[in-house]
Protein backbone atom coordinates (compact mmCIF):
# COMPACT_ATOMS: atom_id res chain seq x y z
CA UNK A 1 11.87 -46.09 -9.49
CA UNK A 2 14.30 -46.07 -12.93
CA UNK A 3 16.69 -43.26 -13.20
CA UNK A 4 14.73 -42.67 -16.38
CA UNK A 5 11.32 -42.07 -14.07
CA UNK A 6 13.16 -39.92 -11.44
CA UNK A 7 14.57 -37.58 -14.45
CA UNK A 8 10.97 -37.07 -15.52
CA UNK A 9 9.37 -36.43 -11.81
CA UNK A 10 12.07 -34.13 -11.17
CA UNK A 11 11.49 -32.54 -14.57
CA UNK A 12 7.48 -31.96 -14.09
CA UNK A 13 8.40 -31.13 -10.35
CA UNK A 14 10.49 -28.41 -11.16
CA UNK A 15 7.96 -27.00 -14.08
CA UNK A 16 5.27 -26.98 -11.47
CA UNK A 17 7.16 -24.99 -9.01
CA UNK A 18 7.67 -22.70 -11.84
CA UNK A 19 4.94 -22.26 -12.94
CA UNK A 20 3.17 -21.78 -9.84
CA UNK A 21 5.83 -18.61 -8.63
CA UNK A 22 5.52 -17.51 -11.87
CA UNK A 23 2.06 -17.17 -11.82
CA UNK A 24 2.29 -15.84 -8.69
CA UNK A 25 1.89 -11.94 -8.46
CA UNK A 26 3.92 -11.67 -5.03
CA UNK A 27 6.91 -13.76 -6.42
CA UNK A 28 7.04 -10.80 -8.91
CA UNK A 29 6.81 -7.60 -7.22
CA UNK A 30 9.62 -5.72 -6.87
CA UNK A 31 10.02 -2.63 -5.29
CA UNK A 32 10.11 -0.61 -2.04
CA UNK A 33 8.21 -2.03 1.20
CA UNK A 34 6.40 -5.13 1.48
CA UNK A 35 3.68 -7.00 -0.51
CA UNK A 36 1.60 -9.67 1.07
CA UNK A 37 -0.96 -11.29 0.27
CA UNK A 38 -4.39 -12.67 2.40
CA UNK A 39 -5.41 -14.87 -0.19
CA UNK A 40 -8.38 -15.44 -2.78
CA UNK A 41 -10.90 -15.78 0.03
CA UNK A 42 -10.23 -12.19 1.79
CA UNK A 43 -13.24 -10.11 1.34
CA UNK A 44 -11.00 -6.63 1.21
CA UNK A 45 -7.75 -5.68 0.67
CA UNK A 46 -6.47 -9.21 -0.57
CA UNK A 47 -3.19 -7.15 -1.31
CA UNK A 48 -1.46 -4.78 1.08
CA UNK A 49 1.61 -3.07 0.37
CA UNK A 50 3.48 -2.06 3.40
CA UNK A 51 5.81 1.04 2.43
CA UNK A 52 6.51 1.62 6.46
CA UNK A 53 6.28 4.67 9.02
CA UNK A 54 6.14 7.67 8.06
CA UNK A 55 7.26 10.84 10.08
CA UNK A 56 3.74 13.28 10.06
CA UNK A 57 5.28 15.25 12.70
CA UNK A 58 8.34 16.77 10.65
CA UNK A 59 8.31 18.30 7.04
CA UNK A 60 9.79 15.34 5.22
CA UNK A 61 9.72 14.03 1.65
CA UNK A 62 10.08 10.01 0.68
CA UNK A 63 10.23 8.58 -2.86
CA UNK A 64 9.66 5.06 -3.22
CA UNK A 65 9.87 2.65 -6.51
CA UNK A 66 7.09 0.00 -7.33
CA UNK A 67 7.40 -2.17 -10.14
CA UNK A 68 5.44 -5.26 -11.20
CA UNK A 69 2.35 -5.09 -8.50
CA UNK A 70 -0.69 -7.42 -9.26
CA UNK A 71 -3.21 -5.86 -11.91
CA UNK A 72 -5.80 -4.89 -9.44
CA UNK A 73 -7.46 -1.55 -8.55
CA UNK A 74 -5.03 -0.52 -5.66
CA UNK A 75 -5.44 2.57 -3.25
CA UNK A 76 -2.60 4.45 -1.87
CA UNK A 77 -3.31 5.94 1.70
CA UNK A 78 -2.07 6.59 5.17
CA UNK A 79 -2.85 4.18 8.12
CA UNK A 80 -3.46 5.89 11.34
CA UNK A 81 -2.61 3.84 14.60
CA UNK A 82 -3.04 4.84 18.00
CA UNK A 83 -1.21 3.41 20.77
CA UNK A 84 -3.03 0.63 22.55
CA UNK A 85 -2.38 1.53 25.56
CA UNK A 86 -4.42 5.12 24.83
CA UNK A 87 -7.79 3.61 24.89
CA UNK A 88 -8.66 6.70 22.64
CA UNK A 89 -10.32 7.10 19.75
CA UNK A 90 -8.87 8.78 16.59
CA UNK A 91 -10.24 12.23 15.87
CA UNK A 92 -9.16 13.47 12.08
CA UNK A 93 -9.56 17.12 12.73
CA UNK A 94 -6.72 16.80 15.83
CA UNK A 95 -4.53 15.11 13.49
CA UNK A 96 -3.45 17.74 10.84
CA UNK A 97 -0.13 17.84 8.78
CA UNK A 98 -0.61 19.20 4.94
CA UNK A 99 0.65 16.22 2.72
CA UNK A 100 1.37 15.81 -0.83
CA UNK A 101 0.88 12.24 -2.61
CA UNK A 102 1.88 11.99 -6.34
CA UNK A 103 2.50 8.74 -8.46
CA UNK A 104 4.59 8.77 -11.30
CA UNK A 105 4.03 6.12 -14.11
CA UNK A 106 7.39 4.93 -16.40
CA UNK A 107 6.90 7.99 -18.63
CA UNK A 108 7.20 10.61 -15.56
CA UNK A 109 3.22 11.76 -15.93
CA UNK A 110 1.59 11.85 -12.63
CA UNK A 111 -1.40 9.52 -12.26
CA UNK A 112 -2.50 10.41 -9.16
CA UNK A 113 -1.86 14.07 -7.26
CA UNK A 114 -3.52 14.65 -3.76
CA UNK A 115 -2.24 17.64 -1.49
CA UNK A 116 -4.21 18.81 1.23
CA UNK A 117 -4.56 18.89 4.95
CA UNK A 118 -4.78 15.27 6.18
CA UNK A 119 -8.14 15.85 7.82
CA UNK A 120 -9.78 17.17 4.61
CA UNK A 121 -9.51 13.36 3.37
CA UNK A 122 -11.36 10.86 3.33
CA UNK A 123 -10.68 8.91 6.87
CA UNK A 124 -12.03 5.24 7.29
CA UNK A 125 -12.25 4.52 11.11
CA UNK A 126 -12.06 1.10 12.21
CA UNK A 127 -13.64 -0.52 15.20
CA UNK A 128 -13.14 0.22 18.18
CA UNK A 129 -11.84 3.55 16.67
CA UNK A 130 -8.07 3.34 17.35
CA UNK A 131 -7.20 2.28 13.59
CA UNK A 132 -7.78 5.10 10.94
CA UNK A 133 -6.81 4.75 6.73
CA UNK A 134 -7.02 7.62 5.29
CA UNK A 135 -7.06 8.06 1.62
CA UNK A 136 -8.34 10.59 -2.07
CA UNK A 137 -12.05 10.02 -2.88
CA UNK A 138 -13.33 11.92 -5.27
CA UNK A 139 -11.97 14.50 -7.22
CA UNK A 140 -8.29 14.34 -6.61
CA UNK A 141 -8.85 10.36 -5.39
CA UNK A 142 -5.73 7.93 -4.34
CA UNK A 143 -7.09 4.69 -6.90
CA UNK A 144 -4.89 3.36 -9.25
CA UNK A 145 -4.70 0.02 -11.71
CA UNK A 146 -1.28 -0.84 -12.14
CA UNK A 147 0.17 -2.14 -15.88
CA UNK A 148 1.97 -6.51 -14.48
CA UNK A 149 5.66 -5.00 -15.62
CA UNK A 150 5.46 -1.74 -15.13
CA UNK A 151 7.48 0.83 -12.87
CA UNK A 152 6.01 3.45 -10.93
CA UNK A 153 7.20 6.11 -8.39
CA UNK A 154 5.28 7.01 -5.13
CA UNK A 155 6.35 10.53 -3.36
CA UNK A 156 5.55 11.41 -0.24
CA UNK A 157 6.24 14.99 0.85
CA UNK A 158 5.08 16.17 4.21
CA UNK A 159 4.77 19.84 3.85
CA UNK A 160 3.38 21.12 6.54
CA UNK A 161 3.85 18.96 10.22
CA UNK A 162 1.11 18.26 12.32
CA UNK A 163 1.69 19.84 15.19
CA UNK A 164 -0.99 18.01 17.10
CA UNK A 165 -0.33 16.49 20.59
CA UNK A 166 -1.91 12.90 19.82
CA UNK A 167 0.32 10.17 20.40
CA UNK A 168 0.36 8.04 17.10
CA UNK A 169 1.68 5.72 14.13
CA UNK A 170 1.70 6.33 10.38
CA UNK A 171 2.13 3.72 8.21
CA UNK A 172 2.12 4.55 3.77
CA UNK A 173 0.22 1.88 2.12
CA UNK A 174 -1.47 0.56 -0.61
CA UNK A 175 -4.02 -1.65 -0.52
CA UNK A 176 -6.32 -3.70 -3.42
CA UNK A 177 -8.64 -6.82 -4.05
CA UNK A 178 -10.73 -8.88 -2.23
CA UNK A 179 -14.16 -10.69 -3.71
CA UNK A 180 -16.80 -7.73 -2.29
């Protein structure tokens, strides 16, 4: 191969990786917490943002920055994780704190407010019932569409601990996409 052809492969080999993290929506986020995605072919929740543990069982408040996620419907809720060494099944009225979630766009106007005692949301169970995410439907919902380049701010205030005996993990995410 002439030094001539290796400048040029090295050239186009260098575009392509560029192009292809630039294209790439989790080479761009930036922000609090983790962004991952499953992939074109995941039927739900192709993007999950992972903004960690969060203490239920203390009055608390938590501010976190987002900027740049993928343009795709996201919503913001709380996963719910039992212990799986409980065998139990979650039960949303024995799990109780009053929470506060508010998002902020770049201009400081709130585009999503939800306060309210945890069990008054909407709570998706998984199977075998140990796995709960629990999120705003409806009139004060948790859905947003984010702006590619735009900051927002996510804050968390606990205001109320549960008080509840239940063993368990909270985890603040987000979560969008999929093909369904």
């Amino acid at each position: 191969m002439s030094v001539m052809q290796r400048i040029t492969f090295l050239i186009f080999a260098i575009s392509l990786i560029a192009a292809v993290v630039g294209c790439n929506p989790m080479a761009q986020y930036t922000g609090d917490g983790k962004l991952t995605d499953l992939g074109p072919s995941a039927a739900t929740d192709r993007y999950v943002l992972d903004l960690g543990p969060i203490p239920l069982k203390t009055p608390t408040s938590m501010t976190f920055k987002l900027t740049n996620l993928p343009k795709e419907e996201f919503v913001i809720g709380i996963e719910i994780r039992l212990p799986a060494s409980s065998g139990g099944k979650i039960d949303p009225d024995s799990i109780n704190p009053v929470v506060s979630l508010t998002l902020l766009g770049e201009d400081g106007k709130a585009l999503i407010t939800k306060e309210g005692k945890l069990s008054d949301w909407t709570w998706s169970i998984h199977s075998p019932g140990s796995n709960a995410f629990v999120y705003g439907r409806g009139e004060s919902e948790t859905y947003f569409t984010p702006v590619p380049g735009k900051r927002y701010e996510l804050i968390l205030n606990v205001k109320q601990p549960d008080r509840s005996t239940v063993s368990y993990t909270a985890l603040l995410v987000a979560k969008s996409g999929g093909w369904k």
